[in-house]
Protein backbone atom coordinates (compact mmCIF):
# COMPACT_ATOMS: atom_id res chain seq x y z
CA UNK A 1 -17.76 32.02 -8.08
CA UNK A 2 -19.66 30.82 -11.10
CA UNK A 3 -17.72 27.49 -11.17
CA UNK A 4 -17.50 26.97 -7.57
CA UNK A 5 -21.49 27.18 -7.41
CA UNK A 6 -21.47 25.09 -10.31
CA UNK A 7 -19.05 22.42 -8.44
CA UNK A 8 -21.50 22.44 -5.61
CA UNK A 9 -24.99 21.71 -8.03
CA UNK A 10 -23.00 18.63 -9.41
CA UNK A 11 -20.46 17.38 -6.22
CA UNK A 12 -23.39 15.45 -4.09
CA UNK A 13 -24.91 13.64 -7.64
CA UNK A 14 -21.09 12.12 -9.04
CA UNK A 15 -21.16 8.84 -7.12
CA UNK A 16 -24.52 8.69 -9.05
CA UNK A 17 -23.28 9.24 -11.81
CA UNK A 18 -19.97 7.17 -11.56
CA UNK A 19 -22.36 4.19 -10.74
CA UNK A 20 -24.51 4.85 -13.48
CA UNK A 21 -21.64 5.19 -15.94
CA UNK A 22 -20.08 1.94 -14.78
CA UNK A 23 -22.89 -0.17 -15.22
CA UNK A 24 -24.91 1.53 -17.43
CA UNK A 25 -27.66 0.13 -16.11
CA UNK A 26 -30.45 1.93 -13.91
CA UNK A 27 -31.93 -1.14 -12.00
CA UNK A 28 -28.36 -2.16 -11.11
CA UNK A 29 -27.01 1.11 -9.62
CA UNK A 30 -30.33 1.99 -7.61
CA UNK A 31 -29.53 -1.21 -6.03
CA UNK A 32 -25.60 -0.74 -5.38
CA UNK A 33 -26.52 2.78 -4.37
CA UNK A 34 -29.81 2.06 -2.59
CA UNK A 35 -32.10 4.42 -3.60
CA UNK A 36 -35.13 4.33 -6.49
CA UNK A 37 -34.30 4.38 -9.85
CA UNK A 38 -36.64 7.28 -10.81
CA UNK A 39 -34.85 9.25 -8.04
CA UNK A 40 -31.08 7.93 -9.42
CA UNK A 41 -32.51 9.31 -13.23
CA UNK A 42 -33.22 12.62 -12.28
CA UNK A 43 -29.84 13.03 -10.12
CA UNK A 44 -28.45 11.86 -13.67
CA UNK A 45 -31.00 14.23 -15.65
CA UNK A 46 -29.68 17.14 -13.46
CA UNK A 47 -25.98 16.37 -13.73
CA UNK A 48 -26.52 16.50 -17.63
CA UNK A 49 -28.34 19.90 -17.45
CA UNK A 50 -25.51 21.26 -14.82
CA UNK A 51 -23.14 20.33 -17.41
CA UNK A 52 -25.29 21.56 -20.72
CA UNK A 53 -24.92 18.25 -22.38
CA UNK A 54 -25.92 15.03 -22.70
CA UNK A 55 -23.95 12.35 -20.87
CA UNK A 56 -25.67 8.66 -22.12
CA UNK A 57 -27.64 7.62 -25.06
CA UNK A 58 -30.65 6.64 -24.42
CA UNK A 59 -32.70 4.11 -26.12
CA UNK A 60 -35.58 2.88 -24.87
CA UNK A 61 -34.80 1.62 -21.23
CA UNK A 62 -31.25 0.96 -22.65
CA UNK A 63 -28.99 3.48 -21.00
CA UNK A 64 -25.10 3.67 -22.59
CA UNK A 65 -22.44 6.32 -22.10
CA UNK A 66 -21.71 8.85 -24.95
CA UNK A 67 -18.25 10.24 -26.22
CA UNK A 68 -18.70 13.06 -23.42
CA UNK A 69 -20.21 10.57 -20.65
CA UNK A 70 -16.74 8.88 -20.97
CA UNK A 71 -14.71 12.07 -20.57
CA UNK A 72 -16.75 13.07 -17.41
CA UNK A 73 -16.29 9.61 -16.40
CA UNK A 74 -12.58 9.73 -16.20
CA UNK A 75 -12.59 13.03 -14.32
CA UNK A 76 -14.62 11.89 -11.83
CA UNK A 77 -12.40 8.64 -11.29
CA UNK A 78 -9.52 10.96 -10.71
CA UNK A 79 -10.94 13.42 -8.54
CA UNK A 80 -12.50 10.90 -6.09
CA UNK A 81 -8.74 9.25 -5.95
CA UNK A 82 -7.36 12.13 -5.23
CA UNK A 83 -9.82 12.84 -2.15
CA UNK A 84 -9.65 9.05 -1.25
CA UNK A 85 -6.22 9.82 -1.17
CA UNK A 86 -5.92 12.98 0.93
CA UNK A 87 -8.21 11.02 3.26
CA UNK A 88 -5.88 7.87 3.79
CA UNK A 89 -2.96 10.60 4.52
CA UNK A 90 -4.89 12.37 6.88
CA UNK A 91 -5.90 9.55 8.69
CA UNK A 92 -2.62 7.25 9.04
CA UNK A 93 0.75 7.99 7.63
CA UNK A 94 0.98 3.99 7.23
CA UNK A 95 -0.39 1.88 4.94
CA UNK A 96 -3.68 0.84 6.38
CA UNK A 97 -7.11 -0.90 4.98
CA UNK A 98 -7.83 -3.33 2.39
CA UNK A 99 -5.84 -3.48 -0.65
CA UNK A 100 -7.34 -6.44 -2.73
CA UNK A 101 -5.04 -7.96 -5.18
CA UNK A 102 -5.53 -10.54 -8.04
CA UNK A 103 -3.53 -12.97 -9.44
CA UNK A 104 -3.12 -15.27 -11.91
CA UNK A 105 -3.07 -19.07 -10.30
CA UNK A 106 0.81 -19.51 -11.53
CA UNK A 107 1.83 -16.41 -9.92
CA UNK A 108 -0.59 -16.80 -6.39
CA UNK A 109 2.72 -18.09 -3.99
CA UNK A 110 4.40 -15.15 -5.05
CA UNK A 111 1.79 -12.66 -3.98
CA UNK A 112 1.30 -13.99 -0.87
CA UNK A 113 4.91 -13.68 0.38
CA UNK A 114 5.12 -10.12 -0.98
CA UNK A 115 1.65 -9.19 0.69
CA UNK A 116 3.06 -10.83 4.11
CA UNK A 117 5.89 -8.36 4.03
CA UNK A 118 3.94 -5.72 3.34
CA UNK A 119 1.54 -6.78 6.63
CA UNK A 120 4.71 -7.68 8.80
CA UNK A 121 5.85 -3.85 7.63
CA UNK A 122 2.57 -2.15 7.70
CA UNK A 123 -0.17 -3.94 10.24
CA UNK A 124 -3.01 -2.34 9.64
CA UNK A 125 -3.54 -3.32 6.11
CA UNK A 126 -5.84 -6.18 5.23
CA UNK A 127 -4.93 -7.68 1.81
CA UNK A 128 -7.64 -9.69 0.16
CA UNK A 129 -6.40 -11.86 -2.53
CA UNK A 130 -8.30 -13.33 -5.68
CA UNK A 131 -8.31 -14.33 -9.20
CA UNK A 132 -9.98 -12.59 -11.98
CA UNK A 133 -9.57 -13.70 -15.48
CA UNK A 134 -7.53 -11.48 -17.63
CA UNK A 135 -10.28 -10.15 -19.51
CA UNK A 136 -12.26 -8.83 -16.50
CA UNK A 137 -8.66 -7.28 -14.85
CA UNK A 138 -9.13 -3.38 -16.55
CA UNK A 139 -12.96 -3.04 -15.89
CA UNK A 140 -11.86 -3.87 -12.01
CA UNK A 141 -9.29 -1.64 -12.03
CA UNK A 142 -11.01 1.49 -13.42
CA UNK A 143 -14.20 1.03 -10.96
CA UNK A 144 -11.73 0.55 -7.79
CA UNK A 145 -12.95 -3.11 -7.12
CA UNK A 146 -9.46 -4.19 -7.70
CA UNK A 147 -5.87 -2.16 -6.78
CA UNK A 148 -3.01 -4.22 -8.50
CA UNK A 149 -3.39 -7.00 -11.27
CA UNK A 150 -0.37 -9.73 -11.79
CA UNK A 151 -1.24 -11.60 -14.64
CA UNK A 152 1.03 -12.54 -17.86
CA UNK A 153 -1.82 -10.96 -20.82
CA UNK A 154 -2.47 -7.35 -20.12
CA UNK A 155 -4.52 -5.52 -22.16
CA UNK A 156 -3.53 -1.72 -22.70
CA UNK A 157 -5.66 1.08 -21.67
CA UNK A 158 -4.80 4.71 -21.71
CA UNK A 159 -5.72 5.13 -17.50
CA UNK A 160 -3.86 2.05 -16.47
CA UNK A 161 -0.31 1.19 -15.80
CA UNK A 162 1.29 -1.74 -17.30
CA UNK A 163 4.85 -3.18 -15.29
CA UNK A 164 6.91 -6.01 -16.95
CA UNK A 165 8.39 -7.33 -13.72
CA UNK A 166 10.30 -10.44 -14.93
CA UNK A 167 10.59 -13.18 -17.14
CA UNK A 168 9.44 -16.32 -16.54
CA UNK A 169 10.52 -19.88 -17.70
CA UNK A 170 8.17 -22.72 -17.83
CA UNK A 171 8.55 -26.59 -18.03
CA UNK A 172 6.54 -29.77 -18.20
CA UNK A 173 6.69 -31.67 -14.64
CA UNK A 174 6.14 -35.01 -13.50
CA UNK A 175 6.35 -37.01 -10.43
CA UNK A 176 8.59 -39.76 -9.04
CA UNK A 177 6.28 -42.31 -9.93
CA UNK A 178 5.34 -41.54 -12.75
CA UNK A 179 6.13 -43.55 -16.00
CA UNK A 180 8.07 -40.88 -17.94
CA UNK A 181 10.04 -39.93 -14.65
CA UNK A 182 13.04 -41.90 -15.49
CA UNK A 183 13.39 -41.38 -19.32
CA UNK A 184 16.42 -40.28 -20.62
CA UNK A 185 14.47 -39.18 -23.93
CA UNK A 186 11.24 -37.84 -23.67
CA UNK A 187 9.38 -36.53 -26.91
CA UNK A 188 6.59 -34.70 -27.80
CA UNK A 189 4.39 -37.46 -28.32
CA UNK A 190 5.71 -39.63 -25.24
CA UNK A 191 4.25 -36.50 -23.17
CA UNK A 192 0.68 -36.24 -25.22
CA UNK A 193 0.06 -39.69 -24.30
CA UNK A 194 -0.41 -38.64 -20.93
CA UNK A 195 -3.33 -37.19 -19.10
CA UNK A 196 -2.37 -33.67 -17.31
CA UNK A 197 -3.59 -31.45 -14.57
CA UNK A 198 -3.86 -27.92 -15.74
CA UNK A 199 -5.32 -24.73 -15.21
CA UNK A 200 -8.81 -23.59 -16.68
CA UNK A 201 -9.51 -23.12 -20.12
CA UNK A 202 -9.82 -19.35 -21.30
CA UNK A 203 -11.15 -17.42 -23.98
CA UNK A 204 -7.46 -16.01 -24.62
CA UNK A 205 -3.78 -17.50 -24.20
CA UNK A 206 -3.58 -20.45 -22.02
CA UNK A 207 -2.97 -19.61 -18.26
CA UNK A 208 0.31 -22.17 -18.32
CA UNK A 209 1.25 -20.99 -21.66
CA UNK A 210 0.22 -24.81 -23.27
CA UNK A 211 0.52 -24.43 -27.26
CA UNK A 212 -3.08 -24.05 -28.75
CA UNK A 213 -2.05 -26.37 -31.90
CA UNK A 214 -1.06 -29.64 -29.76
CA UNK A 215 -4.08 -31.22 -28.68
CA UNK A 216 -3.47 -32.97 -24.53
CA UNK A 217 -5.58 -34.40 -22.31
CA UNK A 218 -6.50 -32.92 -19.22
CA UNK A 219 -7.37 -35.29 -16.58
CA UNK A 220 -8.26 -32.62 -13.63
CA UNK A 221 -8.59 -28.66 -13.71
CA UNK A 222 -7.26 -26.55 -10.78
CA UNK A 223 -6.40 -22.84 -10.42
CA UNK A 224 -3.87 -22.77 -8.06
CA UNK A 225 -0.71 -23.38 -8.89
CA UNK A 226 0.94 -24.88 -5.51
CA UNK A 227 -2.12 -27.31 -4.98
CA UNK A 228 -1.31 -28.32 -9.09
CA UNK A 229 2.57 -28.95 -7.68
CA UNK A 230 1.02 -31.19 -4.66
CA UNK A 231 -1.40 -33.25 -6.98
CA UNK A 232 1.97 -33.72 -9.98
CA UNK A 233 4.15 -35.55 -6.87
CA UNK A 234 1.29 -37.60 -6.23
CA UNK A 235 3.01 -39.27 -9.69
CA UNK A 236 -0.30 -40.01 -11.95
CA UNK A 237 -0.24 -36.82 -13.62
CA UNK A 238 1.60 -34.52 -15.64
CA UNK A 239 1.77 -30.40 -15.54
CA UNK A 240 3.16 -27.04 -16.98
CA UNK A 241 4.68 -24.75 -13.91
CA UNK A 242 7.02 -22.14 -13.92
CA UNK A 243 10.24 -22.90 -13.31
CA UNK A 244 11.15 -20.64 -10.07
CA UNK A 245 7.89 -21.57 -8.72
CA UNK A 246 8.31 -25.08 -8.74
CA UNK A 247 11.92 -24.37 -7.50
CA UNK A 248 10.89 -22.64 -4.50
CA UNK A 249 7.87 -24.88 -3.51
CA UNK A 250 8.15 -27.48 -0.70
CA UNK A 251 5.32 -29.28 -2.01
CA UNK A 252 7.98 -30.12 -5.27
CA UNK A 253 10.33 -32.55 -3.53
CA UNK A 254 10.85 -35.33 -5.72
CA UNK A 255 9.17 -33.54 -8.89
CA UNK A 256 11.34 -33.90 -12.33
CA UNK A 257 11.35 -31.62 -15.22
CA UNK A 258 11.07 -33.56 -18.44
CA UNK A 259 13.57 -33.25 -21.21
CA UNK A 260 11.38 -31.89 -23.90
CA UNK A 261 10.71 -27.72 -24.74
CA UNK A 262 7.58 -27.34 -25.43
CA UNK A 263 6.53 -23.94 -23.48
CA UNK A 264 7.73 -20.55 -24.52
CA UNK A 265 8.77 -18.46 -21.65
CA UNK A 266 6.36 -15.67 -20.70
CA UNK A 267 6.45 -12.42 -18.99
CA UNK A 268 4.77 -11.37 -15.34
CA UNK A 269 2.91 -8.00 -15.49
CA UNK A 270 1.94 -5.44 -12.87
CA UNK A 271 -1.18 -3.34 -13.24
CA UNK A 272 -2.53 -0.94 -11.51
CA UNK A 273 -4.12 2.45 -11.95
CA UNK A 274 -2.22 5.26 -13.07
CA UNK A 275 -0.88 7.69 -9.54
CA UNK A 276 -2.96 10.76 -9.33
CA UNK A 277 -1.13 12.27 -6.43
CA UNK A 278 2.34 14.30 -5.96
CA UNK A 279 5.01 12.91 -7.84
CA UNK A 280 7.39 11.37 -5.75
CA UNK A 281 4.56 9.79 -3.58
CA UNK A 282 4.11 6.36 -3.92
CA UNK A 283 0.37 4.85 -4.23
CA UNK A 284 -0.69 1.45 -2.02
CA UNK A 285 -0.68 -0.02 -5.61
CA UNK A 286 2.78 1.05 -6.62
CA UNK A 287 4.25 -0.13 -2.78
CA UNK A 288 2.76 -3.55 -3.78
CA UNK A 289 4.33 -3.88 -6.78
CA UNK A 290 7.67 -3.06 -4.83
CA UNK A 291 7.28 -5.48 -2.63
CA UNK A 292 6.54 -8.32 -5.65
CA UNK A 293 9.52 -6.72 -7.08
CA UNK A 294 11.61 -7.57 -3.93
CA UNK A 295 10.36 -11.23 -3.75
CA UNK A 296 11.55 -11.98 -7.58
CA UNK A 297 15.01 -12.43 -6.68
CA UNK A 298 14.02 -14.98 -4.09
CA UNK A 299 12.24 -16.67 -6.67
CA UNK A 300 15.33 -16.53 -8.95
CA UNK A 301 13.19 -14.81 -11.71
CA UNK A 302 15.48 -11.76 -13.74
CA UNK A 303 13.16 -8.89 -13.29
CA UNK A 304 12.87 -6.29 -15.42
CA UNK A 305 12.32 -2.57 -15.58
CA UNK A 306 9.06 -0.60 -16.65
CA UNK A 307 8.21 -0.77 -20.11
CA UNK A 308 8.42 2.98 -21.80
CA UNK A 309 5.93 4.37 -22.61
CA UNK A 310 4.27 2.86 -19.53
């Protein structure tokens, strides 16, 4: 009975604290959570004595989560799954509700067709698709803002999930009209001469896997990577796509792949939060991943298994 009343002191005050935890910053959750910050503190302040420790350090108005915070933190991720969970069962034996999804801008086409058979399969769920940069993918993921990550750079992290899904070749295009389009021989200098479209510059790897050391000019930036296929057959520019991408795009007719290897290939991830519920029972995260799974062989792409250890 002791824990169970000491369950109930705590159970109201853990979104508080999960908000509080995640942006470690009182001004900011009083707002998400809408009510004062003097009231959010002492839900925090009573939480800590509930649990006979302290959860943040506290300097000043600075407010940052300790070594235990962290622990608690992860428990109370879990636990709310797991209830989110049961609830979802309870209330439809289908998949139903948003699932948001983000992608990289190479691998976009290929989330949309596997999120379309998922909503042809399941019609109650509302996928919401967008792009987050690789380094904001695991801080997503662990607050529940985001369900499944593709992206080619994932960075470990003990609660996550990390799915090699399938390699993926890459080549420098050009179209019809442009002046390289009918070269037999095509070096690495012929190309650099040339202005490019490409995607966004990051503060890690290149998004189309462009070698750091060779210096190009880029002539037009664009996330996307069909609209980057539409704007290469226009014939002015030049572009790195994946191979299988460009293959299966209608926007590519007329598009040639230039004689020259200059992009290694790379490997499409999956990630998503580690299941929490029966084994054997597959998550909304892990059914999307299926169904990107499915849609590699369409996309001629040689998938792979999970990585151990994974």
């Amino acid at each position: 009975m002791e824990r169970i009343h000491r369950l109930i002191e705590v159970w109201s005050r853990l979104p508080a604290f999960r908000v509080v935890a995640e942006t470690e910053h009182l001004p900011t959750a009083s707002t998400k959570l809408g009510i004062t910050p003097p009231a959010l503190s002492r839900s925090v302040k009573l939480i800590e004595e509930s649990v006979g420790r302290e959860l943040f350090h506290r300097k000043g108005r600075r407010i940052e989560l300790n070594g235990a915070g962290r622990v608690f933190l992860q428990a109370v991720r879990t636990a709310m799954r797991q209830v989110d969970g049961a609830l979802e069962t309870l209330i439809a034996s289908d998949l139903a509700g948003r699932v948001t999804v983000s992608s990289t801008g190479m691998f976009t086409p290929l989330a949309v067709k596997a999120l379309l058979d998922l909503v042809e399969a399941h019609p109650q769920l509302r996928p919401h698709l967008t792009h987050l940069l690789d380094t904001h993918v695991n801080r997503a993921l662990l607050r529940g803002e985001l369900d499944v990550a593709l992206l080619q750079h994932p960075t470990p992290h003990p609660e996550l999930a990390v799915v090699p899904l399938a390699h993926c070749p890459y080549g420098v295009y050009c179209g019809a009209d442009h002046p390289l389009a009918e070269r037999e021989h095509v070096t690495v200098e012929d190309v650099l001469t040339h202005p490019f479209v490409a995607p966004p510059v990051t503060d890690g790897p290149s998004l189309d896997g462009w070698p750091a050391q060779l210096e190009r000019t880029v002539a037009m930036t664009i996330v996307q990577v069909e609209v980057a296929v539409r704007v290469v057959a226009e014939g002015r520019l030049l572009s790195v796509l994946p191979v299988p991408i460009v293959a299966s795009s209608s926007a590519a007719l007329g598009l040639r792949r230039l004689p020259v290897d200059l992009i290694a290939p790379t490997v499409l991830h999956a990630v998503h939060r580690r299941p929490v519920g029966p084994d054997g029972q597959r998550d909304v995260a892990e059914r999307v991943v299926d169904a990107v799974r499915m849609r590699l062989d369409d996309a001629h792409l040689p998938a792979l298994g999970e990585a151990p250890g994974h």
